[in-house]
C-alpha atoms as a PDB file:
ATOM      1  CA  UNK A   1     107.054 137.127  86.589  1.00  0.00           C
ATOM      2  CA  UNK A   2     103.904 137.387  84.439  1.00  0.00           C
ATOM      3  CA  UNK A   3     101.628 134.179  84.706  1.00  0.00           C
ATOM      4  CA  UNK A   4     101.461 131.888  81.684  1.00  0.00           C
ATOM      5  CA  UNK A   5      99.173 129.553  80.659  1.00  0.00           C
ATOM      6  CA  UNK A   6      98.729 125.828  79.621  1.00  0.00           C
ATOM      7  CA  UNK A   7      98.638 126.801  75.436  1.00  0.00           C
ATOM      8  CA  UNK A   8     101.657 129.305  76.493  1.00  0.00           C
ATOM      9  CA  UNK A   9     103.396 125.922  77.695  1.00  0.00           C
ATOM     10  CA  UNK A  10     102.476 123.266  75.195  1.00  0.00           C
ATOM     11  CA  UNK A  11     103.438 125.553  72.497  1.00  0.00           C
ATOM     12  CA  UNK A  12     106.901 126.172  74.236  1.00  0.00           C
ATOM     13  CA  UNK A  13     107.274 122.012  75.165  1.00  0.00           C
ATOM     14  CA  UNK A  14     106.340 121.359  71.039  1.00  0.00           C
ATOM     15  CA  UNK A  15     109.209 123.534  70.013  1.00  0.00           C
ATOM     16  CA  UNK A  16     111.771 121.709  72.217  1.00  0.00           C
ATOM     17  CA  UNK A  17     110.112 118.379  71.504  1.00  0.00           C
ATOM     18  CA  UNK A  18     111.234 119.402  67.517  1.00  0.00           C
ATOM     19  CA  UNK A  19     114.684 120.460  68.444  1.00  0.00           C
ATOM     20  CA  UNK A  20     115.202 117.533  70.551  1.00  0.00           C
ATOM     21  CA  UNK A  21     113.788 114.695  68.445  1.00  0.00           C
ATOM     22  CA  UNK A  22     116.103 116.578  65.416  1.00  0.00           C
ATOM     23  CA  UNK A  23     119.181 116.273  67.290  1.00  0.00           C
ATOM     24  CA  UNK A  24     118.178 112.162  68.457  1.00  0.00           C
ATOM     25  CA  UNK A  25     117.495 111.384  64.504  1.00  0.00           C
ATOM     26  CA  UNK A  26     121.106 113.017  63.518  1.00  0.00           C
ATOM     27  CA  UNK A  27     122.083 109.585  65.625  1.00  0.00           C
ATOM     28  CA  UNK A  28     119.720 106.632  64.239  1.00  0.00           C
ATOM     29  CA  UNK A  29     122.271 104.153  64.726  1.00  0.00           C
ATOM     30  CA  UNK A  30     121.777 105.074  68.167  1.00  0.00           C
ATOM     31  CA  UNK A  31     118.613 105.577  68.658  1.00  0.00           C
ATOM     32  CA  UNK A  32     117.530 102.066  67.111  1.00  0.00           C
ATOM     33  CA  UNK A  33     120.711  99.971  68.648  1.00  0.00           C
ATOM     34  CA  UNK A  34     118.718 101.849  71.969  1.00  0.00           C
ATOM     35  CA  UNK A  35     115.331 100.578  70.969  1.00  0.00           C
ATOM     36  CA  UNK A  36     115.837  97.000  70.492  1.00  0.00           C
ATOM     37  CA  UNK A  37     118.300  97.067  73.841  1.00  0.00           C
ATOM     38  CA  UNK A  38     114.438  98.842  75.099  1.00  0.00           C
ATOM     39  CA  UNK A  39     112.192  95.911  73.449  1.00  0.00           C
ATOM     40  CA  UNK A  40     114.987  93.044  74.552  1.00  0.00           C
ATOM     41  CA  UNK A  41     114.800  94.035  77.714  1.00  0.00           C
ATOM     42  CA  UNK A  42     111.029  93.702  77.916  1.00  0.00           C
ATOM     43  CA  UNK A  43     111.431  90.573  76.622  1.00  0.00           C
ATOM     44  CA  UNK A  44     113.491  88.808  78.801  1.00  0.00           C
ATOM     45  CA  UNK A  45     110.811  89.522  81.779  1.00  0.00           C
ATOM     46  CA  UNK A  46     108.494  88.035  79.360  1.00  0.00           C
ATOM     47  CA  UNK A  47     110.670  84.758  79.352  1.00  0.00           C
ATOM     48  CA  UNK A  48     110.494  84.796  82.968  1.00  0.00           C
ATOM     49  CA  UNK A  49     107.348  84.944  83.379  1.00  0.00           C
ATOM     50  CA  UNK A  50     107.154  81.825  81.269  1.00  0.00           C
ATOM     51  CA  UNK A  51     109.957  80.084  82.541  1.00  0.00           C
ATOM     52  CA  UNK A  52     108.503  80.354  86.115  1.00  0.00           C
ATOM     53  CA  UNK A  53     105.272  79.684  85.472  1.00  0.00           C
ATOM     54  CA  UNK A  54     106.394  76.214  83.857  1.00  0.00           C
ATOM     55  CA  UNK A  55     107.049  75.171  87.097  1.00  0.00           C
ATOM     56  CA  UNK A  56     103.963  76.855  89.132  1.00  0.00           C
ATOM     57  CA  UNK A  57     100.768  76.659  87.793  1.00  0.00           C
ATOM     58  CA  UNK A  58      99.864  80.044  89.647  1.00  0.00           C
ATOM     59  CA  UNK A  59     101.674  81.967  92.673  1.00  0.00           C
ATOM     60  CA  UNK A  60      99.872  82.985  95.639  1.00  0.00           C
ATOM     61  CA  UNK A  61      96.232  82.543  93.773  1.00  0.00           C
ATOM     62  CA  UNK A  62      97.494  84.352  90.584  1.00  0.00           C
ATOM     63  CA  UNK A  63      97.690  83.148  87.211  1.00  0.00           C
ATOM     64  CA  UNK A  64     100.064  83.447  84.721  1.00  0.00           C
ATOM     65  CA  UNK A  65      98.033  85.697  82.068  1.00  0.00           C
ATOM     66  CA  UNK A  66      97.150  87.666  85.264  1.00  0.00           C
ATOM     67  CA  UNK A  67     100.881  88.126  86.108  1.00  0.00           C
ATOM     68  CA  UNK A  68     101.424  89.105  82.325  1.00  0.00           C
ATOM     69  CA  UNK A  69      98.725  91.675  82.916  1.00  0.00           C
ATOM     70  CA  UNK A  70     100.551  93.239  86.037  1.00  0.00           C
ATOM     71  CA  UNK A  71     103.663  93.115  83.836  1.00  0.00           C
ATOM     72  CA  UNK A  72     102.615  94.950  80.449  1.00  0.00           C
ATOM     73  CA  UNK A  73     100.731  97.679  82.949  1.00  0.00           C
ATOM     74  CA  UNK A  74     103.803  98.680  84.822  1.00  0.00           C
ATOM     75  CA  UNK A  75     105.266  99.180  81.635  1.00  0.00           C
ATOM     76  CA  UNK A  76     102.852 101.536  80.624  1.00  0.00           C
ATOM     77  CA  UNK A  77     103.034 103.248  83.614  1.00  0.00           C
ATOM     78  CA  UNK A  78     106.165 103.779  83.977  1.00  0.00           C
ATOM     79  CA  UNK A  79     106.800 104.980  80.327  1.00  0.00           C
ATOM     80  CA  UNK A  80     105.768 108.657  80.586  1.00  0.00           C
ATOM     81  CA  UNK A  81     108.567 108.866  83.612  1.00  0.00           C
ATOM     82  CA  UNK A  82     111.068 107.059  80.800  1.00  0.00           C
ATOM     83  CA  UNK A  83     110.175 109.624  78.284  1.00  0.00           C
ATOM     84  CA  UNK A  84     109.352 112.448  79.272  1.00  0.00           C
ATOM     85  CA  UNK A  85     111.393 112.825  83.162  1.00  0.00           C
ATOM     86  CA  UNK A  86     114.404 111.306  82.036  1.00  0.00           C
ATOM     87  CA  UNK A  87     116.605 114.611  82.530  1.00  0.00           C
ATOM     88  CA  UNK A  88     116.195 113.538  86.032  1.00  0.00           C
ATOM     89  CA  UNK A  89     119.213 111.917  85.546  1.00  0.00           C
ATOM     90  CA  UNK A  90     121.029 114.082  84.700  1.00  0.00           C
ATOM     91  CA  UNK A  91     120.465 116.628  87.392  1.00  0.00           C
ATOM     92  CA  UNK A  92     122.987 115.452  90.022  1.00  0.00           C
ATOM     93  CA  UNK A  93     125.590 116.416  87.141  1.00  0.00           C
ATOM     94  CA  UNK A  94     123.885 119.856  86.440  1.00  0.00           C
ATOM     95  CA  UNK A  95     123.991 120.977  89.406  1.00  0.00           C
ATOM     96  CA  UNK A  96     127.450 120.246  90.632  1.00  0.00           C
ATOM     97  CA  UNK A  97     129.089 121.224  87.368  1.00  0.00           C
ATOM     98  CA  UNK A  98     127.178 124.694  88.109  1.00  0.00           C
ATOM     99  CA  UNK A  99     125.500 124.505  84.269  1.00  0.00           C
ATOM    100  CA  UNK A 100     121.738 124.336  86.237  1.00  0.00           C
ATOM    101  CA  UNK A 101     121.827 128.119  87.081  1.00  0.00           C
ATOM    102  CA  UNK A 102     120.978 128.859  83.881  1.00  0.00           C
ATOM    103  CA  UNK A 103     117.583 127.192  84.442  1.00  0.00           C
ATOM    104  CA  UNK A 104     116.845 129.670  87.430  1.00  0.00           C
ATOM    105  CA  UNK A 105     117.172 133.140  85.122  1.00  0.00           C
ATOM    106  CA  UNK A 106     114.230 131.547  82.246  1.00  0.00           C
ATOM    107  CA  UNK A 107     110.888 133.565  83.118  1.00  0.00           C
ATOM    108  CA  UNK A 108     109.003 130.186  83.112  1.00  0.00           C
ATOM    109  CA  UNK A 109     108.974 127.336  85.063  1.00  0.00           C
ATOM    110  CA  UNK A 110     112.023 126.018  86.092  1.00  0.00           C
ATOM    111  CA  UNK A 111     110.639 122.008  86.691  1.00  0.00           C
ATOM    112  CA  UNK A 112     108.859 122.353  83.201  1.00  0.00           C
ATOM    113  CA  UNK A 113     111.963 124.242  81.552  1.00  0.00           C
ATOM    114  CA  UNK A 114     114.522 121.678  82.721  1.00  0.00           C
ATOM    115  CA  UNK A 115     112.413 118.434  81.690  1.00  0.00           C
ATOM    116  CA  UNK A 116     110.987 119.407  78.350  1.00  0.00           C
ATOM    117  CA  UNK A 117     114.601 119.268  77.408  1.00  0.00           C
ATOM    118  CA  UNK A 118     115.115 115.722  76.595  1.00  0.00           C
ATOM    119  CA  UNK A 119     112.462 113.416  75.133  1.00  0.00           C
ATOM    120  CA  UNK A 120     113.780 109.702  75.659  1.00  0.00           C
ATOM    121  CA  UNK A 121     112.236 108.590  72.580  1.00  0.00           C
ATOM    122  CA  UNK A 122     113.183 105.255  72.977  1.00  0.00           C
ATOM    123  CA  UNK A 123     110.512 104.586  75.689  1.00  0.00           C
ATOM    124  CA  UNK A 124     107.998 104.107  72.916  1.00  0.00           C
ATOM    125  CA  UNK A 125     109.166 101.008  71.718  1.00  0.00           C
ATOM    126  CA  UNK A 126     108.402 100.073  75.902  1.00  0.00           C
ATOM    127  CA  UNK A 127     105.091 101.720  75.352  1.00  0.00           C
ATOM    128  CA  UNK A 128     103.858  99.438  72.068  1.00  0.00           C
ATOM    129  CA  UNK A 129     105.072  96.283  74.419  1.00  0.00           C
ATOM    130  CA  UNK A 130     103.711  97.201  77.101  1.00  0.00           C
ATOM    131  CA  UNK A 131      99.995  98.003  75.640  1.00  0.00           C
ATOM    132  CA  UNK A 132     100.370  94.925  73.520  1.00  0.00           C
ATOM    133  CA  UNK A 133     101.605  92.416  76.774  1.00  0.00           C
ATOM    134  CA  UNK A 134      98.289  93.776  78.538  1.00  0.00           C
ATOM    135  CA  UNK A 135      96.154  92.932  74.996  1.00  0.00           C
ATOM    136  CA  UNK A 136      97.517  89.480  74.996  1.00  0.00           C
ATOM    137  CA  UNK A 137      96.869  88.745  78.398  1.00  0.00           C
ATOM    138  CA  UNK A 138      93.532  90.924  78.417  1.00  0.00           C
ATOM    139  CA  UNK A 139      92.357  88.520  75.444  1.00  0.00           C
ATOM    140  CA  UNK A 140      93.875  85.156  77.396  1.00  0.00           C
ATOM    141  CA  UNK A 141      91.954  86.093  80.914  1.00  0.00           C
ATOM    142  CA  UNK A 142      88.774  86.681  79.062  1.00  0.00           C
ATOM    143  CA  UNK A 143      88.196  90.161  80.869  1.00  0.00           C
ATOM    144  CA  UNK A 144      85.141  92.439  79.740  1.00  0.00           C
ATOM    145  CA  UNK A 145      86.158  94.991  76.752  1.00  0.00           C
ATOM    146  CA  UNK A 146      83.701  97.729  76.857  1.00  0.00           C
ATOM    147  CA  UNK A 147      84.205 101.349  76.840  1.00  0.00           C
ATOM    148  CA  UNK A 148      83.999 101.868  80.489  1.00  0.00           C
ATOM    149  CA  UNK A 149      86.620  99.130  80.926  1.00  0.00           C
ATOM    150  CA  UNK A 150      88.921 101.032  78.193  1.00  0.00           C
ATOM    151  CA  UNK A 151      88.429 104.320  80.302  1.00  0.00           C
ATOM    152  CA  UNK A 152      88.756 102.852  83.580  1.00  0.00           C
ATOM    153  CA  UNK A 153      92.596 101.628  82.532  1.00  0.00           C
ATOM    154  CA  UNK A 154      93.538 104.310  81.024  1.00  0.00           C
ATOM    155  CA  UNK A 155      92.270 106.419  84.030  1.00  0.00           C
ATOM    156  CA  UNK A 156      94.572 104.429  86.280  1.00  0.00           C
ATOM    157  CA  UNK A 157      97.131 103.810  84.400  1.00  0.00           C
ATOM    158  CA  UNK A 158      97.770 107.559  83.892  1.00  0.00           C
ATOM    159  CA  UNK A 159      97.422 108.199  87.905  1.00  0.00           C
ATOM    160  CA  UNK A 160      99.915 104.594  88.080  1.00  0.00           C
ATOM    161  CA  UNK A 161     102.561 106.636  86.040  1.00  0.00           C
ATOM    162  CA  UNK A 162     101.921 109.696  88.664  1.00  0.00           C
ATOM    163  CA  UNK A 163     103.206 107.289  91.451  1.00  0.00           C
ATOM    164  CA  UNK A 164     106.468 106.562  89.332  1.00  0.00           C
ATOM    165  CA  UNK A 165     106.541 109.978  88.606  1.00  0.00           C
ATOM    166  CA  UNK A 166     106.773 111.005  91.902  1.00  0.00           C
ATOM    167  CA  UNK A 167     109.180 108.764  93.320  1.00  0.00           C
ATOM    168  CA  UNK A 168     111.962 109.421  90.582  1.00  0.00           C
ATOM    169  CA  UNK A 169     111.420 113.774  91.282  1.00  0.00           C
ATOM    170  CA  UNK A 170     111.884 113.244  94.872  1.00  0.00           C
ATOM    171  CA  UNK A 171     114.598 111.460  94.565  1.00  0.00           C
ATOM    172  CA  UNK A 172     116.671 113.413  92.171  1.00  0.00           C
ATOM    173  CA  UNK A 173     115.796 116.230  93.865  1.00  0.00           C
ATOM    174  CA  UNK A 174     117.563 115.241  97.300  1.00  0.00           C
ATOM    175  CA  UNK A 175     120.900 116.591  94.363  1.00  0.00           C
ATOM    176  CA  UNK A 176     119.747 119.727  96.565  1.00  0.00           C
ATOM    177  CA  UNK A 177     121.101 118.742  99.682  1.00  0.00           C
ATOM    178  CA  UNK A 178     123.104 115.672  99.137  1.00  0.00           C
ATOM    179  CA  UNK A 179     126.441 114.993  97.171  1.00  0.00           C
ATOM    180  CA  UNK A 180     125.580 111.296  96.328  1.00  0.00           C
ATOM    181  CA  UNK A 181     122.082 111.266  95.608  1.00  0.00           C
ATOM    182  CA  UNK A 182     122.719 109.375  92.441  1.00  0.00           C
ATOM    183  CA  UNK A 183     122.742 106.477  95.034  1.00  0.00           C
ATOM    184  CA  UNK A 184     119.100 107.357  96.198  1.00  0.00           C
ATOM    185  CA  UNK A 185     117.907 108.129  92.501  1.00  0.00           C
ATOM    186  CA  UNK A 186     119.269 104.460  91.461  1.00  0.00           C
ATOM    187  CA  UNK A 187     117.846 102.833  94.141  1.00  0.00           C
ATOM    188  CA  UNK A 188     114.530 104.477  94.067  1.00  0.00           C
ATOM    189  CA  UNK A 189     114.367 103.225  90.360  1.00  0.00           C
ATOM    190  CA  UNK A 190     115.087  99.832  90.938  1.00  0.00           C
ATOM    191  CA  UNK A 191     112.137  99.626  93.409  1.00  0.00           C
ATOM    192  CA  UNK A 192     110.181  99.729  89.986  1.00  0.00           C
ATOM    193  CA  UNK A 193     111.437  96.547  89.484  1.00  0.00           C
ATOM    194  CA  UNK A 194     109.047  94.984  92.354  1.00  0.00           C
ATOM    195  CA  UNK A 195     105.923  96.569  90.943  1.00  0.00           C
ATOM    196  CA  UNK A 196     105.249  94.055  88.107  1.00  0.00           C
ATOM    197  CA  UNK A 197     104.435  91.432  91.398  1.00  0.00           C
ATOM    198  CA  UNK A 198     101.188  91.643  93.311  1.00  0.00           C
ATOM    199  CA  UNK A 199     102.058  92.564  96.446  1.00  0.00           C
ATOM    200  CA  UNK A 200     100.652  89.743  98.314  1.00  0.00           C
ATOM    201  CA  UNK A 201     103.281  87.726  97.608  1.00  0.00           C
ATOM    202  CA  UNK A 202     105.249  89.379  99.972  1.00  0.00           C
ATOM    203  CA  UNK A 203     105.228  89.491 103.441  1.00  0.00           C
ATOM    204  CA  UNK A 204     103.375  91.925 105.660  1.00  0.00           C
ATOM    205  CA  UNK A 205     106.695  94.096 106.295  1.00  0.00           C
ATOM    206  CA  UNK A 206     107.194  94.801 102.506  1.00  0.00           C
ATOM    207  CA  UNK A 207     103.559  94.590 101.902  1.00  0.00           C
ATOM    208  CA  UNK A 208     103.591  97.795 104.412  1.00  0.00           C
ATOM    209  CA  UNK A 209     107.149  99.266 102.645  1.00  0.00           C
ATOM    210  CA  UNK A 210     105.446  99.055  99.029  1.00  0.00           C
ATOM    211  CA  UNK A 211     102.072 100.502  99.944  1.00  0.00           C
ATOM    212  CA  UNK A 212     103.425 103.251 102.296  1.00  0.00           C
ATOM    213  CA  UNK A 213     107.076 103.782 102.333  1.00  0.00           C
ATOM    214  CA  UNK A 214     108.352 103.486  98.340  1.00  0.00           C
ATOM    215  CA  UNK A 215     104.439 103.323  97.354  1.00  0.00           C
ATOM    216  CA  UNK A 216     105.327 100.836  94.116  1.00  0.00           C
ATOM    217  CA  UNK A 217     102.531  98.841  94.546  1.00  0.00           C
ATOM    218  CA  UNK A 218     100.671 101.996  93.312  1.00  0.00           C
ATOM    219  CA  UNK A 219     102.544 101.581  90.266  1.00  0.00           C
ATOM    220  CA  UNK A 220     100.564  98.468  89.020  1.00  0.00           C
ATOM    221  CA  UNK A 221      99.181  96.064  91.618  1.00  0.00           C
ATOM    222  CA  UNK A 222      96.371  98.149  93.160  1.00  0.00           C
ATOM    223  CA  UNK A 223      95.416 100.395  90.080  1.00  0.00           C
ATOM    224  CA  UNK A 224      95.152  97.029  88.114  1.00  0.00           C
ATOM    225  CA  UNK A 225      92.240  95.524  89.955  1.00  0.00           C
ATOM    226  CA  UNK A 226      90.217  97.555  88.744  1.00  0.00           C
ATOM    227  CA  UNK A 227      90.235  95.672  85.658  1.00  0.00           C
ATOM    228  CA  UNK A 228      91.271  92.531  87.317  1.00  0.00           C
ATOM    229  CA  UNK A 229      89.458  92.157  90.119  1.00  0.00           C
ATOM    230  CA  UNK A 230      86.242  94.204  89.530  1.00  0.00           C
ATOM    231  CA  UNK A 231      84.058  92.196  91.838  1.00  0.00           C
ATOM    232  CA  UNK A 232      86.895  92.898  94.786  1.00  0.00           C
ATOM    233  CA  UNK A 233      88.729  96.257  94.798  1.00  0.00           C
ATOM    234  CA  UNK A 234      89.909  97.394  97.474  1.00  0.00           C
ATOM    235  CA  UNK A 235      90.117 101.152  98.979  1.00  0.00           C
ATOM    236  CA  UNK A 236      93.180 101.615  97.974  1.00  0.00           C
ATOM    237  CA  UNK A 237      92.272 101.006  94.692  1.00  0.00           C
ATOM    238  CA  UNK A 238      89.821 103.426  94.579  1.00  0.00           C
ATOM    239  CA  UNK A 239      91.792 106.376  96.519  1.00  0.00           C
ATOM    240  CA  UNK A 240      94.893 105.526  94.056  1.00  0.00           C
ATOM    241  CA  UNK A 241      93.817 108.331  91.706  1.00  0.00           C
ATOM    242  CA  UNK A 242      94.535 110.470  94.415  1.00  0.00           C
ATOM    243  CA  UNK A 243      97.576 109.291  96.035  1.00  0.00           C
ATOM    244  CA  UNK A 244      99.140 109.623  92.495  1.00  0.00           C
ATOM    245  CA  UNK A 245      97.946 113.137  92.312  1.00  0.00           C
ATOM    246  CA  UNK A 246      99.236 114.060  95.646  1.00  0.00           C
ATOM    247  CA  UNK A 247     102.455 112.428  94.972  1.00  0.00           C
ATOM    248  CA  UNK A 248     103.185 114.163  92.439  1.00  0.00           C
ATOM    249  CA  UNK A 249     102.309 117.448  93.536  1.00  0.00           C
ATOM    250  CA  UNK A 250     104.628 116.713  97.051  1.00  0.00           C
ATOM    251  CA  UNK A 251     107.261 115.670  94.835  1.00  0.00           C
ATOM    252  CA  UNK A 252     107.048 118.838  92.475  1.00  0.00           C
ATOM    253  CA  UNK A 253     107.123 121.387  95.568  1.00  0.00           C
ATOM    254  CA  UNK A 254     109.951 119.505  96.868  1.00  0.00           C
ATOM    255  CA  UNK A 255     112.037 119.418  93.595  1.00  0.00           C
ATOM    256  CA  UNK A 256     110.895 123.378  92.850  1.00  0.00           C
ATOM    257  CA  UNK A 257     112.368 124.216  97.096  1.00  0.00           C
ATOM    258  CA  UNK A 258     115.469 122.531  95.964  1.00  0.00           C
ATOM    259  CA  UNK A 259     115.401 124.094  92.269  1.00  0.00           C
ATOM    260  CA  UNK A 260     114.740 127.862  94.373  1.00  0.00           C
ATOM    261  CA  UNK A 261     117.671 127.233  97.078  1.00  0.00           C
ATOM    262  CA  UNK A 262     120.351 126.513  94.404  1.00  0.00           C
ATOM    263  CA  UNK A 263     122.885 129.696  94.457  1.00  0.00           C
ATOM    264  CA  UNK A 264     125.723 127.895  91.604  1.00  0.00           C
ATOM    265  CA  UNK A 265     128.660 125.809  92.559  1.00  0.00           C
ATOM    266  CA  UNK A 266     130.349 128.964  94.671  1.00  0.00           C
ATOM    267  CA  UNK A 267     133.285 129.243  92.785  1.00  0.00           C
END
């Protein structure tokens, strides 16, 4: 199969982003009912935040606005896996019903092919509250705004969303080899849940789980010190860049084996 490029693929992904977002606006009623669901959503863990922190003036050395911070920035990270991977879900079904072998006779890449098919537009409204949760609590803290500090988040909050990224491909992936994976897939995702927390509130045994089992406190916690905690990053901090690139790579390979061993239903 001939090699293409990156301008051979963003041309390709444009198209299908048209055709897609077409057939989602045919539906408004949908899509906004979906949106506000999205933004209520965000906003009841906003409550919480508040509601808890009536009670506690700060939990294990962290503040409220700092809490606030960790919340809007696993948001953002985990909106490009919300928008842009959420075919994901759908896989499981694909490939039992026998309708993913059409994916493996396309002369491009199967992984790109199958998730440039559905743009979860909704995940923007997620995105605005998310970038506007870590504003507000950016402005409350009194953190630095330069440039560097602007790059340095977006930096890890891109290699954050790798780390979601990651986790969600791997596990729809094990579709490949197991009948319920949707079990897998569901609970991977609601690991996400624990990444708006730092993870020293937890104990050493799910401090160990987060950071090297289901890696979610590469989602927000570590990647966020950078902004947070400038005077006292850790390694992991630093090498999180990294660990989200190699995630994601290990988690592509494992979903393109899967994608390659796939023969149809058999009947």
């Amino acid at each position: 199969m001939k090699k293409r490029g990156l301008g051979f693929y963003l041309r390709i992904y444009r198209k299908i982003l048209a055709q897609d977002l077409k057939s989602k606006m045919s539906y408004r009623a949908d899509f906004i009912i979906s949106t506000i669901g999205m933004i209520c959503t965000n906003i009841s863990g906003f409550v919480g935040f508040w509601v808890m922190f009536r009670n506690f003036p700060s939990i294990n050395g962290w503040s409220y606005y700092e809490m606030l911070f960790l919340y809007g920035f696993s948001l953002v990270s985990i909106t490009p896996v919300q928008c842009l991977f959420d075919n994901n879900w759908a896989l499981r079904g694909q490939v039992y019903s026998g309708d993913f072998i059409k994916y493996c006779f396309r002369p491009i890449n199967m992984f790109f092919y199958y998730q440039s098919e559905v743009f979860d537009i909704k995940g923007l409204g997620q995105l605005a509250f998310g970038i506007g949760t870590i504003a507000y609590s950016w402005n409350k803290i009194g953190l630095e705004f330069s440039f560097i500090a602007c790059f340095k988040l977006v930096v890890f909050l891109i290699t954050a969303s790798l780390v979601m990224i990651a986790l969600q491909n791997a596990a729809a992936a094990t579709c490949f080899w197991i009948q319920n994976s949707y079990y897998v897939l569901e609970l991977t995702f609601r690991f996400k849940d624990y990444s708006k927390y730092p993870i020293t509130i937890f104990n050493k045994a799910f401090r160990f789980i987060f950071t090297f089992i289901f890696p979610i406190a590469f989602i927000a916690y570590y990647p966020s010190l950078v902004i947070l905690r400038p005077d006292a990053i850790p390694v992991l901090t630093w090498i999180s860049p990294f660990i989200g690139i190699i995630f994601f790579y290990i988690s592509y390979r494992i979903w393109m084996y899967g994608a390659s061993k796939y023969t149809g239903t058999g009947s």
